[in-house]
PDB file of N, CA and C in Angstrom:
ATOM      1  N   UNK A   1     -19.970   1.968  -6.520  1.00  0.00           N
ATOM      2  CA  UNK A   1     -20.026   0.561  -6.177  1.00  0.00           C
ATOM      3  C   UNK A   1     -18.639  -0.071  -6.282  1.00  0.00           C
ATOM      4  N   UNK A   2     -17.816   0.519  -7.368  1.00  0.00           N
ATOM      5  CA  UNK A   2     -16.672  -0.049  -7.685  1.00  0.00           C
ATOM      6  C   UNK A   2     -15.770  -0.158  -6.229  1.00  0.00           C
ATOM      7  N   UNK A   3     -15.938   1.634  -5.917  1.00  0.00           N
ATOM      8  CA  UNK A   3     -15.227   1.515  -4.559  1.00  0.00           C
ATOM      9  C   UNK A   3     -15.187   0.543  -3.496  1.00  0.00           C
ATOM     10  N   UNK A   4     -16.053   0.855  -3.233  1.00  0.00           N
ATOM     11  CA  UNK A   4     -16.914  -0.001  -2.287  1.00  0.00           C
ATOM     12  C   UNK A   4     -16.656  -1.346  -2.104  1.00  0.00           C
ATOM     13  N   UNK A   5     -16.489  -2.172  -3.380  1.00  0.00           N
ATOM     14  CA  UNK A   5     -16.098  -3.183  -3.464  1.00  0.00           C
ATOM     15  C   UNK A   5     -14.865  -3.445  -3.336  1.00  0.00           C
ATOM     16  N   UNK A   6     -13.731  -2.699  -3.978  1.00  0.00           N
ATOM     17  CA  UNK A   6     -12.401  -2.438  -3.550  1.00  0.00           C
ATOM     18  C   UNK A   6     -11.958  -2.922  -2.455  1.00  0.00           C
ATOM     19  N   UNK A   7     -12.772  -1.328  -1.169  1.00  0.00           N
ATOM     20  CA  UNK A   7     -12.368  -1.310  -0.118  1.00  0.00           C
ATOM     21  C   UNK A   7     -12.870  -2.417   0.908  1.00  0.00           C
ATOM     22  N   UNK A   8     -14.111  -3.438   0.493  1.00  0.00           N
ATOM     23  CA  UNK A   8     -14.745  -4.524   0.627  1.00  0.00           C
ATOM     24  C   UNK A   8     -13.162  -5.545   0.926  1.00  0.00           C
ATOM     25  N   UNK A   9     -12.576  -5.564  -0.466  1.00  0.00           N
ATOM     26  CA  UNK A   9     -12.213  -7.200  -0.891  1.00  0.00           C
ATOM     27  C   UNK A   9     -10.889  -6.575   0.304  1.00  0.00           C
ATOM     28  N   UNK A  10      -9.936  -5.386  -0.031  1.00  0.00           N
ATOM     29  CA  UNK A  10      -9.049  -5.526   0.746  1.00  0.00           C
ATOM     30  C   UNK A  10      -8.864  -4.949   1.934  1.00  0.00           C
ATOM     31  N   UNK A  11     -10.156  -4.994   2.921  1.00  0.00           N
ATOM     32  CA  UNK A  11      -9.978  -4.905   4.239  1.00  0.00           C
ATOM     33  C   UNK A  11     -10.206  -6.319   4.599  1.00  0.00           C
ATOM     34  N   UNK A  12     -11.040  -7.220   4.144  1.00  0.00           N
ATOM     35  CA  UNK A  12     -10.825  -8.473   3.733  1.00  0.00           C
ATOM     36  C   UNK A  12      -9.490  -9.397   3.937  1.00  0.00           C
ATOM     37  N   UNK A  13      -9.066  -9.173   2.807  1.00  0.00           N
ATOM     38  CA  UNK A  13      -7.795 -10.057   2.808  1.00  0.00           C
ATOM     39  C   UNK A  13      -6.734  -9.163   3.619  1.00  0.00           C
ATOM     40  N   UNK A  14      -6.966  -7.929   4.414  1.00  0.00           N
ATOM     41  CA  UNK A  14      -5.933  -7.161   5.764  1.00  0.00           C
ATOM     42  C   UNK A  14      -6.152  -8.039   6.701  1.00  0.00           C
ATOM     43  N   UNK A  15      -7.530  -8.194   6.806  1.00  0.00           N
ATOM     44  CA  UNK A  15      -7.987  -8.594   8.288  1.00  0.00           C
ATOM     45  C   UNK A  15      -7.480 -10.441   8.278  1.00  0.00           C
ATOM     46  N   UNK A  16      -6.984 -10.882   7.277  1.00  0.00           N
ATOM     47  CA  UNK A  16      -6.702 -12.270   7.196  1.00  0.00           C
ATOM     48  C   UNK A  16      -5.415 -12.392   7.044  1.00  0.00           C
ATOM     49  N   UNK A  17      -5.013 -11.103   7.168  1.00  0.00           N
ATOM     50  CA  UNK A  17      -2.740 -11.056   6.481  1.00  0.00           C
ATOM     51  C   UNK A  17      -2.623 -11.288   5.512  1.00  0.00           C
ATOM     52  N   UNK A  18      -3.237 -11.199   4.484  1.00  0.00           N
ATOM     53  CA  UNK A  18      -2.952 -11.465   3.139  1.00  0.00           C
ATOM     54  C   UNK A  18      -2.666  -9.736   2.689  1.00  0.00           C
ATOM     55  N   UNK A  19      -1.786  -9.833   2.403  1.00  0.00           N
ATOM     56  CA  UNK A  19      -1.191  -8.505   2.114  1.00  0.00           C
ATOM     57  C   UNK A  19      -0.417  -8.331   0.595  1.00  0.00           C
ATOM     58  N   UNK A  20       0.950  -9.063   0.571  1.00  0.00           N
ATOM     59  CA  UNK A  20       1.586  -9.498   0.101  1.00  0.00           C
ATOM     60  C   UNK A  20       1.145  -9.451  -1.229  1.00  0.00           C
ATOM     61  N   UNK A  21       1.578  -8.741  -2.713  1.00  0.00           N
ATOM     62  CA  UNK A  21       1.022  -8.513  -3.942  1.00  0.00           C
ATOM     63  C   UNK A  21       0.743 -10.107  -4.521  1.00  0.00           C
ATOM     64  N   UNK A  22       2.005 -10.840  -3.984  1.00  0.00           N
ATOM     65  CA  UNK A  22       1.590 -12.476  -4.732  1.00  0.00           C
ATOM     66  C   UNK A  22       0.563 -13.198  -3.353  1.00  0.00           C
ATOM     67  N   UNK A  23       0.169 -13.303  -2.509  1.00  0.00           N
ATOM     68  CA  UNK A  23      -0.274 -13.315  -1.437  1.00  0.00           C
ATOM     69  C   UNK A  23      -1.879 -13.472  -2.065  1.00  0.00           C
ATOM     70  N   UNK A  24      -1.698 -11.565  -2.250  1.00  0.00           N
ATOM     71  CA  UNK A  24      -3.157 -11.562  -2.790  1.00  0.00           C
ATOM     72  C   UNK A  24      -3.557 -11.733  -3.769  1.00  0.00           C
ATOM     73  N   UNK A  25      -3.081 -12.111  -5.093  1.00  0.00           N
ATOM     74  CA  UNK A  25      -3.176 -12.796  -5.884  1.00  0.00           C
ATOM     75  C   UNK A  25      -3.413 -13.942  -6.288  1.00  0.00           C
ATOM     76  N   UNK A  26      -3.043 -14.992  -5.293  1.00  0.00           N
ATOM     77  CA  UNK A  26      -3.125 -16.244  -5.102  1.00  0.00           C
ATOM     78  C   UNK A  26      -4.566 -16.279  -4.351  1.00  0.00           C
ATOM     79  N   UNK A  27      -5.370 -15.134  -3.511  1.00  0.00           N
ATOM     80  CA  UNK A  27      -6.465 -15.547  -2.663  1.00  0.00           C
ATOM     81  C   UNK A  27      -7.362 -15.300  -3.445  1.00  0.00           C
ATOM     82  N   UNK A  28      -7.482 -14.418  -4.830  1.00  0.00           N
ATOM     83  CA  UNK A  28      -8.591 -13.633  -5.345  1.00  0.00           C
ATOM     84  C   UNK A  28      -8.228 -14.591  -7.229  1.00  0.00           C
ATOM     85  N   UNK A  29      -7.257 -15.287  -7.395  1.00  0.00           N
ATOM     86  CA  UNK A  29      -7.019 -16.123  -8.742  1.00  0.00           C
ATOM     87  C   UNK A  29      -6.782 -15.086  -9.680  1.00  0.00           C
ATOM     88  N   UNK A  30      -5.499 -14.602  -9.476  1.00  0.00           N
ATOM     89  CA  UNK A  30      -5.517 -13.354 -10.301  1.00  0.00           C
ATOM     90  C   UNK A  30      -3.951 -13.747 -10.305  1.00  0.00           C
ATOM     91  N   UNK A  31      -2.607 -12.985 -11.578  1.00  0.00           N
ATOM     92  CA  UNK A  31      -1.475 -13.248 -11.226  1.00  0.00           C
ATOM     93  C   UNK A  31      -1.335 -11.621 -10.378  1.00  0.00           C
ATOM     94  N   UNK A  32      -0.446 -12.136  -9.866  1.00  0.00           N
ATOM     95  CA  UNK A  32       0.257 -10.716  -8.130  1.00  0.00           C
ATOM     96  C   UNK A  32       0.446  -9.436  -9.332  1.00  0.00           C
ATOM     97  N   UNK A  33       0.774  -8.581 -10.187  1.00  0.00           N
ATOM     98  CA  UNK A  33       0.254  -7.819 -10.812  1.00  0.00           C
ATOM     99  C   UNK A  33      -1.110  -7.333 -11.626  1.00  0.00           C
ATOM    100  N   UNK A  34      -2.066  -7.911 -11.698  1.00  0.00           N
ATOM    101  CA  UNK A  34      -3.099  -7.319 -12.340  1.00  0.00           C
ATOM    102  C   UNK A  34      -4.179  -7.640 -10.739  1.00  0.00           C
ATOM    103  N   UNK A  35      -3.996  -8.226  -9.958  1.00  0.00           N
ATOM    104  CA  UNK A  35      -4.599  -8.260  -8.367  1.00  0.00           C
ATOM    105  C   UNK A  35      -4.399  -6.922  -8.405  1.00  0.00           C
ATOM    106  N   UNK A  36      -2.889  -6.589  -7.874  1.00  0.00           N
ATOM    107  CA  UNK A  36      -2.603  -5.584  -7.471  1.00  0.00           C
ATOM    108  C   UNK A  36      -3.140  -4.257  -8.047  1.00  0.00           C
ATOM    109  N   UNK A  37      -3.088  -4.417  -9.701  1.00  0.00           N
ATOM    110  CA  UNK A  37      -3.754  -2.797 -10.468  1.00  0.00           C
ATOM    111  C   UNK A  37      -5.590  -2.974 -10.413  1.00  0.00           C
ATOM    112  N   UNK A  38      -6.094  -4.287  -9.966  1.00  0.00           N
ATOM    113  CA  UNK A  38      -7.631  -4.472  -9.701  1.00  0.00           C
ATOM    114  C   UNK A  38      -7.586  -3.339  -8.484  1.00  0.00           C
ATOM    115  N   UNK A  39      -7.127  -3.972  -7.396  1.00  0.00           N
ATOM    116  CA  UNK A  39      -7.291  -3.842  -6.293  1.00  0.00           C
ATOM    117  C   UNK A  39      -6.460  -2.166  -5.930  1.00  0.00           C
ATOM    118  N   UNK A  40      -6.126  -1.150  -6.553  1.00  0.00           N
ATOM    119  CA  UNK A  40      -4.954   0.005  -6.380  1.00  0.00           C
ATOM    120  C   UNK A  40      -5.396   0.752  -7.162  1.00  0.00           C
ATOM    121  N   UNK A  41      -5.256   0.726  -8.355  1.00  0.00           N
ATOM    122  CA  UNK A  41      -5.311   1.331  -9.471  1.00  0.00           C
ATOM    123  C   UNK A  41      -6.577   2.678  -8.952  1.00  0.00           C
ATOM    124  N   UNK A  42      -6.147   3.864  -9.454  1.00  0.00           N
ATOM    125  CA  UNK A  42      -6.524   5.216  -9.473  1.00  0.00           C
ATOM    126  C   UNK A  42      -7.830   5.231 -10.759  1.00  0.00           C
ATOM    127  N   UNK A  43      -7.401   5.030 -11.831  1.00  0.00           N
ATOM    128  CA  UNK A  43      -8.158   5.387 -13.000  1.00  0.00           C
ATOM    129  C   UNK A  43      -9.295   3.849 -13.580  1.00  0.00           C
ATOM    130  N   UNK A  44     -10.100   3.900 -13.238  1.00  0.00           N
ATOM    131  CA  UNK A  44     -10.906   2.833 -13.263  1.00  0.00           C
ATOM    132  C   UNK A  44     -10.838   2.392 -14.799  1.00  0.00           C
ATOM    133  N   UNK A  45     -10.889   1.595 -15.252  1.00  0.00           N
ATOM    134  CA  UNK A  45     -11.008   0.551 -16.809  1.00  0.00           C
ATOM    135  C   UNK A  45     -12.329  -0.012 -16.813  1.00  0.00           C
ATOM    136  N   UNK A  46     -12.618  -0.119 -18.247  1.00  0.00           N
ATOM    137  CA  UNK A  46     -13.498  -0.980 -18.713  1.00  0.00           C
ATOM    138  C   UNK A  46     -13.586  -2.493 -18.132  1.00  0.00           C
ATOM    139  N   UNK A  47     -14.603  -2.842 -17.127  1.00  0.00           N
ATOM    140  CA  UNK A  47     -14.469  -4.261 -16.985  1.00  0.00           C
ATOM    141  C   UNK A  47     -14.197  -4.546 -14.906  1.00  0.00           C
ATOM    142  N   UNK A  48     -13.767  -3.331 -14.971  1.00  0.00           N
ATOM    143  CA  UNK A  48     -13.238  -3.650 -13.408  1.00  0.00           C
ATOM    144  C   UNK A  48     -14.061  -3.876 -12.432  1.00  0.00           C
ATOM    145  N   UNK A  49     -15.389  -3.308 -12.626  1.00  0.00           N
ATOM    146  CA  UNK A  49     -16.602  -3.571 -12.003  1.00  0.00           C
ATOM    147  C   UNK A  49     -17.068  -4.895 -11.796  1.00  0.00           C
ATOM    148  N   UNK A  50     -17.167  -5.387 -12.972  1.00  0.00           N
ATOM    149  CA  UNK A  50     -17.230  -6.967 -12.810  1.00  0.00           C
ATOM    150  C   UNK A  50     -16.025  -7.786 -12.618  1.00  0.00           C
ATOM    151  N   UNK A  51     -15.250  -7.532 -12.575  1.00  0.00           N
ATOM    152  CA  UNK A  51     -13.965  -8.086 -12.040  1.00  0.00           C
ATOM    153  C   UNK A  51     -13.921  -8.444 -10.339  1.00  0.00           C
ATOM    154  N   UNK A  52     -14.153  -7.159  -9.603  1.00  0.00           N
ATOM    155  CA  UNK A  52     -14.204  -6.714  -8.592  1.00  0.00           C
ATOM    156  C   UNK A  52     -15.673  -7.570  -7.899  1.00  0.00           C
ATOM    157  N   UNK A  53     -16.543  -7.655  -8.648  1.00  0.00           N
ATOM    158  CA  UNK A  53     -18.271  -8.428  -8.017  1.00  0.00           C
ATOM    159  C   UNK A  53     -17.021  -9.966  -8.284  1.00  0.00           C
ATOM    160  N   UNK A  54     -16.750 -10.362  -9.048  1.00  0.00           N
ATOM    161  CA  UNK A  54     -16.060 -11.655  -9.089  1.00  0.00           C
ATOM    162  C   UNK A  54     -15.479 -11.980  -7.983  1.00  0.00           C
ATOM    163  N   UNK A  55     -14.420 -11.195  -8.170  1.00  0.00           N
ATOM    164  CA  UNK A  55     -13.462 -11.093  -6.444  1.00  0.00           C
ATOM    165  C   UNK A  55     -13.524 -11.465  -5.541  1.00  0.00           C
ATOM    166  N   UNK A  56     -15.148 -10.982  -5.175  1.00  0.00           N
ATOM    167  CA  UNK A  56     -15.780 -10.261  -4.097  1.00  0.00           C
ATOM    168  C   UNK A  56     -16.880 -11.790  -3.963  1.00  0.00           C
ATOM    169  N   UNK A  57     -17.207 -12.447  -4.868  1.00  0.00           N
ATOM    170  CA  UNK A  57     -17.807 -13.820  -5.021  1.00  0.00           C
ATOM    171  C   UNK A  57     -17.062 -14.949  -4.763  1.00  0.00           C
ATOM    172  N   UNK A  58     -15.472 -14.773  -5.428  1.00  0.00           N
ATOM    173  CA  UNK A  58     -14.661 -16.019  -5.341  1.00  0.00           C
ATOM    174  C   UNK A  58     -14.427 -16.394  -3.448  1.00  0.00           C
ATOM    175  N   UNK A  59     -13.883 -14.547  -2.687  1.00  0.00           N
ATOM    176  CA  UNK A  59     -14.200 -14.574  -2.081  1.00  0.00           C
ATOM    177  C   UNK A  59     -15.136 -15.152  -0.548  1.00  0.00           C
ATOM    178  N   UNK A  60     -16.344 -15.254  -1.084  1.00  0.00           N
ATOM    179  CA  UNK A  60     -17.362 -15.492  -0.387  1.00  0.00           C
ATOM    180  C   UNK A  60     -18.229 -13.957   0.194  1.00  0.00           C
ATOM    181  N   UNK A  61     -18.035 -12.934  -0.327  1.00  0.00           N
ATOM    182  CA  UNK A  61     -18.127 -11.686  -0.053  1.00  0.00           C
ATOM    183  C   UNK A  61     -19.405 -11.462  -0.590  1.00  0.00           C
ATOM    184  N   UNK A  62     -20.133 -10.667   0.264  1.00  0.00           N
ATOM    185  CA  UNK A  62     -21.025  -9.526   0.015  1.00  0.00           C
ATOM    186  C   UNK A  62     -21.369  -8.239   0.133  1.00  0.00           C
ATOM    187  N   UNK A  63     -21.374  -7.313  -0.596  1.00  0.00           N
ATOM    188  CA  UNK A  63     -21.601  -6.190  -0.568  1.00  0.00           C
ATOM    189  C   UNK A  63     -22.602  -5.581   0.025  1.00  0.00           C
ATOM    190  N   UNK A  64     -22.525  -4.916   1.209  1.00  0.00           N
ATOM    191  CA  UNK A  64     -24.207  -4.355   2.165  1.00  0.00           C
ATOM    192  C   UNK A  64     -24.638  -3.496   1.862  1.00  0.00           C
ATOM    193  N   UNK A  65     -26.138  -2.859   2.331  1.00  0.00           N
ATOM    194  CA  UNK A  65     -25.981  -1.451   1.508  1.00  0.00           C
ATOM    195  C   UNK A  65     -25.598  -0.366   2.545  1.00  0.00           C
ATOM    196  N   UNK A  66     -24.881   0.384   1.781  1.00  0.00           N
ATOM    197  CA  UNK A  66     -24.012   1.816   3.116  1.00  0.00           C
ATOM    198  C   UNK A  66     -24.960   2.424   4.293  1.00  0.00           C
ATOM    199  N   UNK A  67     -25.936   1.860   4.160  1.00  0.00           N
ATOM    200  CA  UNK A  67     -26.580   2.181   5.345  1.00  0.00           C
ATOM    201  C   UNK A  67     -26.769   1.382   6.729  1.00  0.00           C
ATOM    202  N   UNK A  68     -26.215  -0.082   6.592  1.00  0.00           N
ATOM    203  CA  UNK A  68     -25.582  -0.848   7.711  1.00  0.00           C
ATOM    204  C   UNK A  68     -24.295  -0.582   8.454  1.00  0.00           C
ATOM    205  N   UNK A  69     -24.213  -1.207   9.547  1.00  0.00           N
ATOM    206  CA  UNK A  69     -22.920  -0.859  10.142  1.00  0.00           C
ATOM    207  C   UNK A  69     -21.243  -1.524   9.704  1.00  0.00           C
ATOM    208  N   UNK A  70     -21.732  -2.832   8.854  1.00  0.00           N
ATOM    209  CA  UNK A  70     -20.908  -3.579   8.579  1.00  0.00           C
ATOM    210  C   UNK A  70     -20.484  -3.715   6.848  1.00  0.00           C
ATOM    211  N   UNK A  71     -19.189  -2.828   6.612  1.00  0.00           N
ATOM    212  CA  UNK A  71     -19.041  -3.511   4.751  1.00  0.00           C
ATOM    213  C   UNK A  71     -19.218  -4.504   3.444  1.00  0.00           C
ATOM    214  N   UNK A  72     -18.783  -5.442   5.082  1.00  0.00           N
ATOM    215  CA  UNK A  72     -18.800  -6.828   4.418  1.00  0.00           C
ATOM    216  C   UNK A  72     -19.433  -8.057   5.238  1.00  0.00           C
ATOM    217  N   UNK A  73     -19.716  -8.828   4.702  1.00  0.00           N
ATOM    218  CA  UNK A  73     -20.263  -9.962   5.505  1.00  0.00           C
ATOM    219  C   UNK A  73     -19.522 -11.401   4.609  1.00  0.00           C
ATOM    220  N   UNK A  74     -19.735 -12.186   5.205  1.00  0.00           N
ATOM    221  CA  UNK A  74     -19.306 -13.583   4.977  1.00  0.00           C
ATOM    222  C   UNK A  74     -20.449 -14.272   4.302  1.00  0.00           C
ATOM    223  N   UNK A  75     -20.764 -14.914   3.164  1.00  0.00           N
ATOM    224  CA  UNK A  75     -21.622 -15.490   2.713  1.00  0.00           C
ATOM    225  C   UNK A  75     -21.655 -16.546   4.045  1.00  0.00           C
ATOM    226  N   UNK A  76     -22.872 -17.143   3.875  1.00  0.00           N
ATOM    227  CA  UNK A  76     -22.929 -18.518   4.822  1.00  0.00           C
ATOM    228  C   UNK A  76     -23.859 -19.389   4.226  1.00  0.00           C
TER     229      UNK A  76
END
């Protein structure tokens, strides 16, 4: 799920040009280093899961289940 959400938030903020480590930091309320080790980071931590559903909420994001065609959707 963790993944998932990951690859959720930052195809997300690709598809909007938010790229940029302070960029994306500023879109998800995070400072531009710990965005960046949320959103990168290899070795998962205690906590990142819910970090990442946060994200993914501040967002407006929802998570589908992998059996749709679409990752993400737009709350409405």
């Amino acid at each position: 799920m963790a993944i998932r959400l990951r690859y959720t938030i930052n195809s997300h903020l690709e598809d909007r040009g938010i790229t940029t480590p302070a960029a994306v930091g500023a879109a998800i309320g995070l400072p531009a280093a710990e965005a960046a080790g949320l959103l990168r980071r290899r070795q998962w931590r205690a906590g990142d899961l819910a970090a990442l559903q946060a994200v993914a909420e501040r967002l407006g994001l929802k998570v589908v289940p992998p059996d749709t065609d679409h990752l993400w959707q737009q709350n409405r």
